[in-house]
PDB file of N, CA and C in Angstrom:
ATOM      1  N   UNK A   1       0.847  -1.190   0.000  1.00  0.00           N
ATOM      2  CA  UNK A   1       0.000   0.000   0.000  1.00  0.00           C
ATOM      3  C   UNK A   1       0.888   1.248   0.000  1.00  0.00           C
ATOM      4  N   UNK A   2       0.400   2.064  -0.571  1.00  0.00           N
ATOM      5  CA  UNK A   2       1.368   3.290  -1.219  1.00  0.00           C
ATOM      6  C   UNK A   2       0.790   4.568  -0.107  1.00  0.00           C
ATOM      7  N   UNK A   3       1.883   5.099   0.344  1.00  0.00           N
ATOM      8  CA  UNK A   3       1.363   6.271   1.378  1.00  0.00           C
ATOM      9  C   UNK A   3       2.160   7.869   1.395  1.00  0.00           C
ATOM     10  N   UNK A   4       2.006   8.794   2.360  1.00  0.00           N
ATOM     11  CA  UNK A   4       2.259   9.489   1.432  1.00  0.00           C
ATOM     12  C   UNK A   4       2.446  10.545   3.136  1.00  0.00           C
ATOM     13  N   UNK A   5       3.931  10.864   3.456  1.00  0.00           N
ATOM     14  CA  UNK A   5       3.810  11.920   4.978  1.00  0.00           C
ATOM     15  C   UNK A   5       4.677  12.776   4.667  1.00  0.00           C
ATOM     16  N   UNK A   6       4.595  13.710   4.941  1.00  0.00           N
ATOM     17  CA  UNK A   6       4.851  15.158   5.157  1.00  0.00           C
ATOM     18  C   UNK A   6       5.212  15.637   6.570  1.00  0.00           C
ATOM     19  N   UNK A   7       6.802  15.465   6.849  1.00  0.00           N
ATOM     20  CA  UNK A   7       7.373  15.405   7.690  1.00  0.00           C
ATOM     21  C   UNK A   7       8.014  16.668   8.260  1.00  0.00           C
ATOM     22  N   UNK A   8       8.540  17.345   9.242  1.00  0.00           N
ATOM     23  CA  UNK A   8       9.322  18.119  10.076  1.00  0.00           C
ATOM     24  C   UNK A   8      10.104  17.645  11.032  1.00  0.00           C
ATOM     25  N   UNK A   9      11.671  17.825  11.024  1.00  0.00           N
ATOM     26  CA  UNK A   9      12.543  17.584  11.655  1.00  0.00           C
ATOM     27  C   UNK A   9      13.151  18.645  12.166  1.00  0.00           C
ATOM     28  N   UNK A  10      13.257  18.930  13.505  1.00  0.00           N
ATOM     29  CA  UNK A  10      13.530  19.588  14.532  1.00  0.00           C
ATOM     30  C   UNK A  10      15.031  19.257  15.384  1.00  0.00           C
ATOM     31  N   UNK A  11      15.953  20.351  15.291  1.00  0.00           N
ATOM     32  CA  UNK A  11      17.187  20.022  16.015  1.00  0.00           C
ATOM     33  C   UNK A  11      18.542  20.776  15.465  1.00  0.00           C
ATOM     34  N   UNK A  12      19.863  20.184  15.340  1.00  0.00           N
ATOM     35  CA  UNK A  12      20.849  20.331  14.809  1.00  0.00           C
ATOM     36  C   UNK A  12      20.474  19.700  13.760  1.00  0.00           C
ATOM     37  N   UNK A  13      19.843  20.058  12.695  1.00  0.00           N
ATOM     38  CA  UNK A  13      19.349  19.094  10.941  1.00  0.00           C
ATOM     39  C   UNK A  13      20.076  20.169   9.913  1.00  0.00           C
ATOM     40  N   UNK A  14      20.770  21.264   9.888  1.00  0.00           N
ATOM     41  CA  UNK A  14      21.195  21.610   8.845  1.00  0.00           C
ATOM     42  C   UNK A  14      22.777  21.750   9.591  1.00  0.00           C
ATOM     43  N   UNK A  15      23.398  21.641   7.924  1.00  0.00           N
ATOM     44  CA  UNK A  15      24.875  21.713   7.923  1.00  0.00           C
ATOM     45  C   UNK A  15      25.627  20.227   8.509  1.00  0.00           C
ATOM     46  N   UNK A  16      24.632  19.577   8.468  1.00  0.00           N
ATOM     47  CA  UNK A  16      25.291  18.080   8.596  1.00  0.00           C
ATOM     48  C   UNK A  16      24.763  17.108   8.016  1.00  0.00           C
ATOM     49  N   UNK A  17      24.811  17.303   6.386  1.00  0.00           N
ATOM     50  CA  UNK A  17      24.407  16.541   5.286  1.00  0.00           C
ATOM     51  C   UNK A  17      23.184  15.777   5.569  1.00  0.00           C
ATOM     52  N   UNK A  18      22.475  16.465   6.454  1.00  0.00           N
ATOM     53  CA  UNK A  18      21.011  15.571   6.727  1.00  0.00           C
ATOM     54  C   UNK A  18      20.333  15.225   5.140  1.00  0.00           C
ATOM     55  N   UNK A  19      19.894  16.499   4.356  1.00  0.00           N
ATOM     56  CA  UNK A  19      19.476  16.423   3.760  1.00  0.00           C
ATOM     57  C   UNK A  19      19.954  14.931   2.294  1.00  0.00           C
ATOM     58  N   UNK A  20      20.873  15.083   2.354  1.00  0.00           N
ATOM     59  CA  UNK A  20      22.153  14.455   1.705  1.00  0.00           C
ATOM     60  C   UNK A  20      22.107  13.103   1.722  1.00  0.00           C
ATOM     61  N   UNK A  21      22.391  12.640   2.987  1.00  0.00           N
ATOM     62  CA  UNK A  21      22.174  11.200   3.242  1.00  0.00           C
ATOM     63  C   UNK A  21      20.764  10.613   3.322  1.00  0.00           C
ATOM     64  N   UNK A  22      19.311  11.752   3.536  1.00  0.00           N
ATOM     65  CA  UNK A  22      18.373  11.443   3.461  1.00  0.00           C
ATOM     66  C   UNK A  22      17.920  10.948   2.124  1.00  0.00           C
ATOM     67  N   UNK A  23      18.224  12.121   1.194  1.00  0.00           N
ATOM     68  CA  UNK A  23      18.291  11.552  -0.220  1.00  0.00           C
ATOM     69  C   UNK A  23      18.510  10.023  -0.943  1.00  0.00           C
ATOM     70  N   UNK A  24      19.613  10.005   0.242  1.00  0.00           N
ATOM     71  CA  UNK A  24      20.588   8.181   0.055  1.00  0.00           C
ATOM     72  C   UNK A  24      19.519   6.973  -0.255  1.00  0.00           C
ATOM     73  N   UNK A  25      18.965   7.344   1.280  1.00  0.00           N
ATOM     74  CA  UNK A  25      18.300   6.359   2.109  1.00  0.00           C
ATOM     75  C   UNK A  25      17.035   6.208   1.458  1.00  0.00           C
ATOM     76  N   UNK A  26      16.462   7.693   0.577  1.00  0.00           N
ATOM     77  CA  UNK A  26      14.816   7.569   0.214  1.00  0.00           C
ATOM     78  C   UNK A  26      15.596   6.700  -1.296  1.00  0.00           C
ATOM     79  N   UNK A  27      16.774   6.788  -1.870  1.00  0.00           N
ATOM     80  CA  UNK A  27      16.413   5.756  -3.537  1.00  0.00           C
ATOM     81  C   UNK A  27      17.261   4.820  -2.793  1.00  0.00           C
ATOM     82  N   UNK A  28      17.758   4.816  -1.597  1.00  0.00           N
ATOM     83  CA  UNK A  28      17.573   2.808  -1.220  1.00  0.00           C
ATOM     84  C   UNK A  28      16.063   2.537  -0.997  1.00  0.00           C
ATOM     85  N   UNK A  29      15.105   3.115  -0.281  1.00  0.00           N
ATOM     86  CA  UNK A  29      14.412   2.534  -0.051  1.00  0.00           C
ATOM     87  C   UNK A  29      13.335   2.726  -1.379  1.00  0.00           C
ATOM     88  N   UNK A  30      13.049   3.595  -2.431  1.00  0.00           N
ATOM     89  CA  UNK A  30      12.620   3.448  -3.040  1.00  0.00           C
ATOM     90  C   UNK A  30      11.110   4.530  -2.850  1.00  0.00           C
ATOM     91  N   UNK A  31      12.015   5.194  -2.390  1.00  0.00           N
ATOM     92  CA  UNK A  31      10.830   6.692  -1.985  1.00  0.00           C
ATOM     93  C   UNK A  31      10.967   7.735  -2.597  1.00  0.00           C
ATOM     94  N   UNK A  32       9.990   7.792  -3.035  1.00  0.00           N
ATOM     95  CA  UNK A  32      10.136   9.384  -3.589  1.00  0.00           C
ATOM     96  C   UNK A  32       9.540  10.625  -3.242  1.00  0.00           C
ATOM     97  N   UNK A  33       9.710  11.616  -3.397  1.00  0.00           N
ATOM     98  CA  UNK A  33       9.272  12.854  -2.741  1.00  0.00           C
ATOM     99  C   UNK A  33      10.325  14.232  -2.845  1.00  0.00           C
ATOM    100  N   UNK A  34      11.027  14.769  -2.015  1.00  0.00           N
ATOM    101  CA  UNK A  34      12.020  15.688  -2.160  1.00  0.00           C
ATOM    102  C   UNK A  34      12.389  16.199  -0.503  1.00  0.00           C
ATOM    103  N   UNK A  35      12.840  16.983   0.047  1.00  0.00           N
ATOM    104  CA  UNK A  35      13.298  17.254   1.203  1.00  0.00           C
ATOM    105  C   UNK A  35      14.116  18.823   1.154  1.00  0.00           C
ATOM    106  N   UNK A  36      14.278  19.440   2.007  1.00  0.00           N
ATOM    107  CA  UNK A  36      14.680  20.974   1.943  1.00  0.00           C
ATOM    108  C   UNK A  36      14.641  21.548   3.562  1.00  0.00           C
ATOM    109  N   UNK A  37      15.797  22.781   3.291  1.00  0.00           N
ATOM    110  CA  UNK A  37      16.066  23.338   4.753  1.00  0.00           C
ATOM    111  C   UNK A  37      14.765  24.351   4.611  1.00  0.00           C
ATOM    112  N   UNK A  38      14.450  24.893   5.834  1.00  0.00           N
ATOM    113  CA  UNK A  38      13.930  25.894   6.129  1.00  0.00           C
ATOM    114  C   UNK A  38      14.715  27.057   7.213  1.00  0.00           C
ATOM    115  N   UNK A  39      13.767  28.060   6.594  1.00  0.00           N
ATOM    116  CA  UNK A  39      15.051  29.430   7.651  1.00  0.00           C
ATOM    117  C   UNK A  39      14.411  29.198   8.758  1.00  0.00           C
ATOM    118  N   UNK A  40      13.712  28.672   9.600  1.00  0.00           N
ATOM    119  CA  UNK A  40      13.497  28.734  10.879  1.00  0.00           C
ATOM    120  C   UNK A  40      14.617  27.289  11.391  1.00  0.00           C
ATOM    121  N   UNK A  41      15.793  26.757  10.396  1.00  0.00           N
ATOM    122  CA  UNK A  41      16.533  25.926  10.944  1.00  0.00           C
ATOM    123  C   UNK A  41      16.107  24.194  11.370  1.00  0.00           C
ATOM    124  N   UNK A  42      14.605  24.138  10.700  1.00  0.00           N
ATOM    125  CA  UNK A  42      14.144  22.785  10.627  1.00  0.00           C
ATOM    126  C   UNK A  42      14.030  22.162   9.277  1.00  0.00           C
ATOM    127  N   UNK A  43      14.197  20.973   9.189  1.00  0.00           N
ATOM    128  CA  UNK A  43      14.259  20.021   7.338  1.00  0.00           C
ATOM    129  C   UNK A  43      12.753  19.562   7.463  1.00  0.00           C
ATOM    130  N   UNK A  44      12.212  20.210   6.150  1.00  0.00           N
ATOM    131  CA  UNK A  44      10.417  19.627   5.634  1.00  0.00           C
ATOM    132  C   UNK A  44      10.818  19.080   4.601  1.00  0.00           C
ATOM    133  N   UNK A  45      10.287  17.244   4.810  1.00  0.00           N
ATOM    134  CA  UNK A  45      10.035  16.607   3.488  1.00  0.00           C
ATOM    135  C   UNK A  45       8.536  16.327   3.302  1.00  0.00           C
ATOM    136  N   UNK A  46       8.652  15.158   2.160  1.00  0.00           N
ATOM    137  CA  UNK A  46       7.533  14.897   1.637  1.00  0.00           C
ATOM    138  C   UNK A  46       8.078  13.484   0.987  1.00  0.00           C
ATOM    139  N   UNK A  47       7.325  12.484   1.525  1.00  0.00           N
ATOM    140  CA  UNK A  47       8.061  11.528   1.328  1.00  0.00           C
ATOM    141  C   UNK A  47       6.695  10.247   0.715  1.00  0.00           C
ATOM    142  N   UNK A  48       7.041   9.818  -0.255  1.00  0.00           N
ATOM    143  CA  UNK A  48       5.695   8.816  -1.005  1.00  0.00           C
ATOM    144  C   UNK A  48       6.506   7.656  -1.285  1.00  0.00           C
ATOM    145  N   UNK A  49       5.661   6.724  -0.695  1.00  0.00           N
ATOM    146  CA  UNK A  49       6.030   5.263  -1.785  1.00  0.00           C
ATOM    147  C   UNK A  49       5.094   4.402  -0.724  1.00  0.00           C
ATOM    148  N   UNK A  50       5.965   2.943  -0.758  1.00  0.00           N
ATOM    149  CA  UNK A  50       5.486   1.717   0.080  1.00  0.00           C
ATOM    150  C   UNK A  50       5.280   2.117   1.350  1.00  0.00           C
ATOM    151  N   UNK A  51       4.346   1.437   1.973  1.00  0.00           N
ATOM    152  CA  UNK A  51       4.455   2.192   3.774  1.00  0.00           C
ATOM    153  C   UNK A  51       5.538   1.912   4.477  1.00  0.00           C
ATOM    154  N   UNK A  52       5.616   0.504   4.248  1.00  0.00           N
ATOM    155  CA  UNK A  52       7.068   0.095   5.305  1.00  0.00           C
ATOM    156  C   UNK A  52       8.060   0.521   4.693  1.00  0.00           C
ATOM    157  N   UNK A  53       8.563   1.098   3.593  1.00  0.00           N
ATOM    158  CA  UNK A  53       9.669   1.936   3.042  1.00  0.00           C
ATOM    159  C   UNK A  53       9.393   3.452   3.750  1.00  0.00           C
ATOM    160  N   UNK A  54       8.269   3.875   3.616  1.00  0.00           N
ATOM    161  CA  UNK A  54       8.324   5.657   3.864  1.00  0.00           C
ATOM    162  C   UNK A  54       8.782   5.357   5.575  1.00  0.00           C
ATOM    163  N   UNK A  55       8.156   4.474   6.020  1.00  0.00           N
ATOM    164  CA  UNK A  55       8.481   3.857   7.179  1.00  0.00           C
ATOM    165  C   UNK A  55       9.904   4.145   8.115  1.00  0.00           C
ATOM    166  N   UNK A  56      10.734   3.134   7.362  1.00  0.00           N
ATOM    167  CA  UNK A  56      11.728   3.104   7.434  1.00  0.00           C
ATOM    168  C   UNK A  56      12.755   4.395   7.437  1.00  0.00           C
ATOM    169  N   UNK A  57      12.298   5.467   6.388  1.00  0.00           N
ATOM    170  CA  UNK A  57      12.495   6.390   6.168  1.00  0.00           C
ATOM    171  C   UNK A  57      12.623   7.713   7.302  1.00  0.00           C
ATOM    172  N   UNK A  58      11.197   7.542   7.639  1.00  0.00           N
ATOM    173  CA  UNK A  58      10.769   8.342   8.932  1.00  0.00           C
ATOM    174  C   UNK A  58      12.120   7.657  10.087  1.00  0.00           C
ATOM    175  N   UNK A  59      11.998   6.651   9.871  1.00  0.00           N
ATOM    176  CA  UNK A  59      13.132   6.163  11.321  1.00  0.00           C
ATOM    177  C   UNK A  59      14.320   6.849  11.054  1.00  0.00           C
ATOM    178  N   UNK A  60      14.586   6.557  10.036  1.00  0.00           N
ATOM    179  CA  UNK A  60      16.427   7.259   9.626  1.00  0.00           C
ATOM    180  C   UNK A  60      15.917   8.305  10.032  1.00  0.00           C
ATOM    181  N   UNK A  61      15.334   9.242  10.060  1.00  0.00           N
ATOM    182  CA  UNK A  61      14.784  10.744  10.070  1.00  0.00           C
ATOM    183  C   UNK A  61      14.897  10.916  11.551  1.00  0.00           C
ATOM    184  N   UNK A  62      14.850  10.000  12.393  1.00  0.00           N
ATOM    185  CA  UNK A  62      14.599  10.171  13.952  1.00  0.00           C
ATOM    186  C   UNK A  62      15.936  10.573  14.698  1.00  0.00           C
ATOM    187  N   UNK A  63      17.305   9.935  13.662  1.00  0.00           N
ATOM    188  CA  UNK A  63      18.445  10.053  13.868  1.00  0.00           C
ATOM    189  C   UNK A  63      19.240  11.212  13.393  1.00  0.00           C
ATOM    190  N   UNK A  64      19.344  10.646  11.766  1.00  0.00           N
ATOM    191  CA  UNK A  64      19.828  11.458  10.934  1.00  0.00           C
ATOM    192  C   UNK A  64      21.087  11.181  10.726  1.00  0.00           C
ATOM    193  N   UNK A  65      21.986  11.396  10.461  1.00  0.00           N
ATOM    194  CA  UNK A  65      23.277  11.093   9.984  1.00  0.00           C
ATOM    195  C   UNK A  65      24.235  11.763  11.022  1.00  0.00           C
ATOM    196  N   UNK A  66      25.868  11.044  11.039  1.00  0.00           N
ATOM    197  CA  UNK A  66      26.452  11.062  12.338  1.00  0.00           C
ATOM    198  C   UNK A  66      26.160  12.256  13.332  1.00  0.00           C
ATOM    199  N   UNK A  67      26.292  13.650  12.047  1.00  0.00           N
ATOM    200  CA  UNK A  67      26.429  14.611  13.059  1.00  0.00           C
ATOM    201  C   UNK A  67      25.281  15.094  13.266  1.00  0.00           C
ATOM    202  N   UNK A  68      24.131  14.662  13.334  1.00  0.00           N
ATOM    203  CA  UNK A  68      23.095  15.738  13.300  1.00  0.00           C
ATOM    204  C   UNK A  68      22.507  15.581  14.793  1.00  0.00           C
ATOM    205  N   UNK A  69      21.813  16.469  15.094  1.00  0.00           N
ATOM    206  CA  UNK A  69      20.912  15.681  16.648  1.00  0.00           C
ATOM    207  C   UNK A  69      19.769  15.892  16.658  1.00  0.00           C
ATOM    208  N   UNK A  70      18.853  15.141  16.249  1.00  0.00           N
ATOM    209  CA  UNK A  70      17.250  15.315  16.099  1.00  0.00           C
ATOM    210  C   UNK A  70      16.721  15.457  17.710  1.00  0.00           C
ATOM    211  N   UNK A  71      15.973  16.316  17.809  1.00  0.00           N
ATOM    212  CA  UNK A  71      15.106  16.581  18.708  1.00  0.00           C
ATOM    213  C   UNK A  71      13.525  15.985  18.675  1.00  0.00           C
ATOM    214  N   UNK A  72      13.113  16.147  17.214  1.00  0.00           N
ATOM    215  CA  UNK A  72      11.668  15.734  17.240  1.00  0.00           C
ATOM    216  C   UNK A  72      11.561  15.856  15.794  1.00  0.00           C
ATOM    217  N   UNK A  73      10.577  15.246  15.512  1.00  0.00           N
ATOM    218  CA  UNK A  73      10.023  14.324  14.366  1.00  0.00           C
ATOM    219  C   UNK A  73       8.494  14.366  13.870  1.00  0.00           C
ATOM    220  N   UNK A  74       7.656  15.645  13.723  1.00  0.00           N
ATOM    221  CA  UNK A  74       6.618  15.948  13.341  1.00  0.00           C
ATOM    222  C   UNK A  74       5.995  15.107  12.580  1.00  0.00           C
ATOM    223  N   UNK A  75       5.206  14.187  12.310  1.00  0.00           N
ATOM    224  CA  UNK A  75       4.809  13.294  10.712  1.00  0.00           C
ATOM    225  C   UNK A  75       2.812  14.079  10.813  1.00  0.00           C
ATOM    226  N   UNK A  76       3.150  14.186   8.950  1.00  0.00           N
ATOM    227  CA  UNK A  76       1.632  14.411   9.207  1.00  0.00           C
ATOM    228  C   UNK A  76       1.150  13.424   8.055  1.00  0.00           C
ATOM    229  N   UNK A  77       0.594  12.477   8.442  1.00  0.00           N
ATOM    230  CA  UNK A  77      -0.235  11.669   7.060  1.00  0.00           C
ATOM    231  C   UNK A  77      -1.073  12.444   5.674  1.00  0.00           C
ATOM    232  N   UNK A  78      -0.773  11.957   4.735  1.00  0.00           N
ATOM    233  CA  UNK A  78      -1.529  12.188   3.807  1.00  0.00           C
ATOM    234  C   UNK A  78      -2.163  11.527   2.483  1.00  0.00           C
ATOM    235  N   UNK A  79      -2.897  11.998   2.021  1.00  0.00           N
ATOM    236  CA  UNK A  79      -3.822  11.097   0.945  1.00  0.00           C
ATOM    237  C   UNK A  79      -2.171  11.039  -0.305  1.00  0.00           C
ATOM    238  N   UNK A  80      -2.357   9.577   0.026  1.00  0.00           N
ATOM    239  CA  UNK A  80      -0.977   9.087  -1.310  1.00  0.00           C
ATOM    240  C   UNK A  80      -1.782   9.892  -3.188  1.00  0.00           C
ATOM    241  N   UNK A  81      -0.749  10.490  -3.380  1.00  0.00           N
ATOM    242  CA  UNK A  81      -1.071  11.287  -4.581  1.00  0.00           C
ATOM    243  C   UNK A  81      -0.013  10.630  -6.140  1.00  0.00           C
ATOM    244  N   UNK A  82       0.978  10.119  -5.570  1.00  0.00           N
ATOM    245  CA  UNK A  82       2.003   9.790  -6.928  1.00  0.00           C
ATOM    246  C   UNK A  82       2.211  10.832  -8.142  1.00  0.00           C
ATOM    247  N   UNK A  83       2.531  11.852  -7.065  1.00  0.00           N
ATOM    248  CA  UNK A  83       2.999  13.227  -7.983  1.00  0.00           C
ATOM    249  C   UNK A  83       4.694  12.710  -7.998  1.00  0.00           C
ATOM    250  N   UNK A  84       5.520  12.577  -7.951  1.00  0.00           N
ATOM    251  CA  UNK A  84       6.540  12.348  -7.915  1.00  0.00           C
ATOM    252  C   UNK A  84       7.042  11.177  -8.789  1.00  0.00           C
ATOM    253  N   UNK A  85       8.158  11.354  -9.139  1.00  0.00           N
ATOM    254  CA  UNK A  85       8.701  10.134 -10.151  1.00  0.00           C
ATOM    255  C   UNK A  85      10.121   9.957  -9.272  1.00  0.00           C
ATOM    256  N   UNK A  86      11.157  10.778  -8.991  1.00  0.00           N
ATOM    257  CA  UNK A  86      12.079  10.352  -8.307  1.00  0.00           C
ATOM    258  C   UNK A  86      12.086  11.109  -6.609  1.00  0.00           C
ATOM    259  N   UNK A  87      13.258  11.279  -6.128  1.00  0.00           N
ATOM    260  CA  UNK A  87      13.263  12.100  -4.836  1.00  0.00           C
ATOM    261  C   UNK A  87      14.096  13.002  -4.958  1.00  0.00           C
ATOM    262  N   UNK A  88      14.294  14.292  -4.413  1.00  0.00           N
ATOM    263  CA  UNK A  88      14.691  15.640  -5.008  1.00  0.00           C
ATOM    264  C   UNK A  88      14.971  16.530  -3.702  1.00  0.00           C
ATOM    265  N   UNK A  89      16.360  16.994  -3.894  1.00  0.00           N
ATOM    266  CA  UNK A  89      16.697  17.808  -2.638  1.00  0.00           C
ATOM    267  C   UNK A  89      16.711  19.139  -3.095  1.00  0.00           C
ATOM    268  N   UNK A  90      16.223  19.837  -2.265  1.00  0.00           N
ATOM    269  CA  UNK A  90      15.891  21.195  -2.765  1.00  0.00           C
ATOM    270  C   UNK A  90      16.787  22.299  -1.665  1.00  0.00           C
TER     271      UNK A  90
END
């Protein structure tokens, strides 16, 4: 089943290739969507595919890559749309 969340990550998330390695992790897992900093210093994606892939996804997201330090992890569900063909860092 194909799903579709719209995420906010809260913390130390920019300037430590969050975005970067997130990218990695969404065409291992086979997600697509895109991801981007914001000036208030938090990363908003948008993340579509399999559930237990976007899944998985959200988890890496809880961490983030060596240097980052997530604080919190906003997810908001949404109606799966399949606007997307690959995943895209903005």
């Amino acid at each position: 089943m194909n799903v579709r969340a719209h995420i906010y990550i809260t913390g130390r998330v920019q300037g430590v290739f969050f975005r970067s390695e997130t990218a990695q992790e969404a065409h291992t897992y086979g997600v697509n969507g895109w991801i981007r900093n914001l000036s208030d210093g938090r990363v908003e994606a948008v993340f579509e595919g399999e559930n237990k892939n976007v899944r998985k996804l959200i988890e890496f997201c809880k961490h983030g890559p060596l240097y980052a330090m997530v604080t919190s992890v906003d997810v908001f569900w949404e109606g799966y749309k399949g606007e997307f063909k690959d995943f895209k860092m903005h």
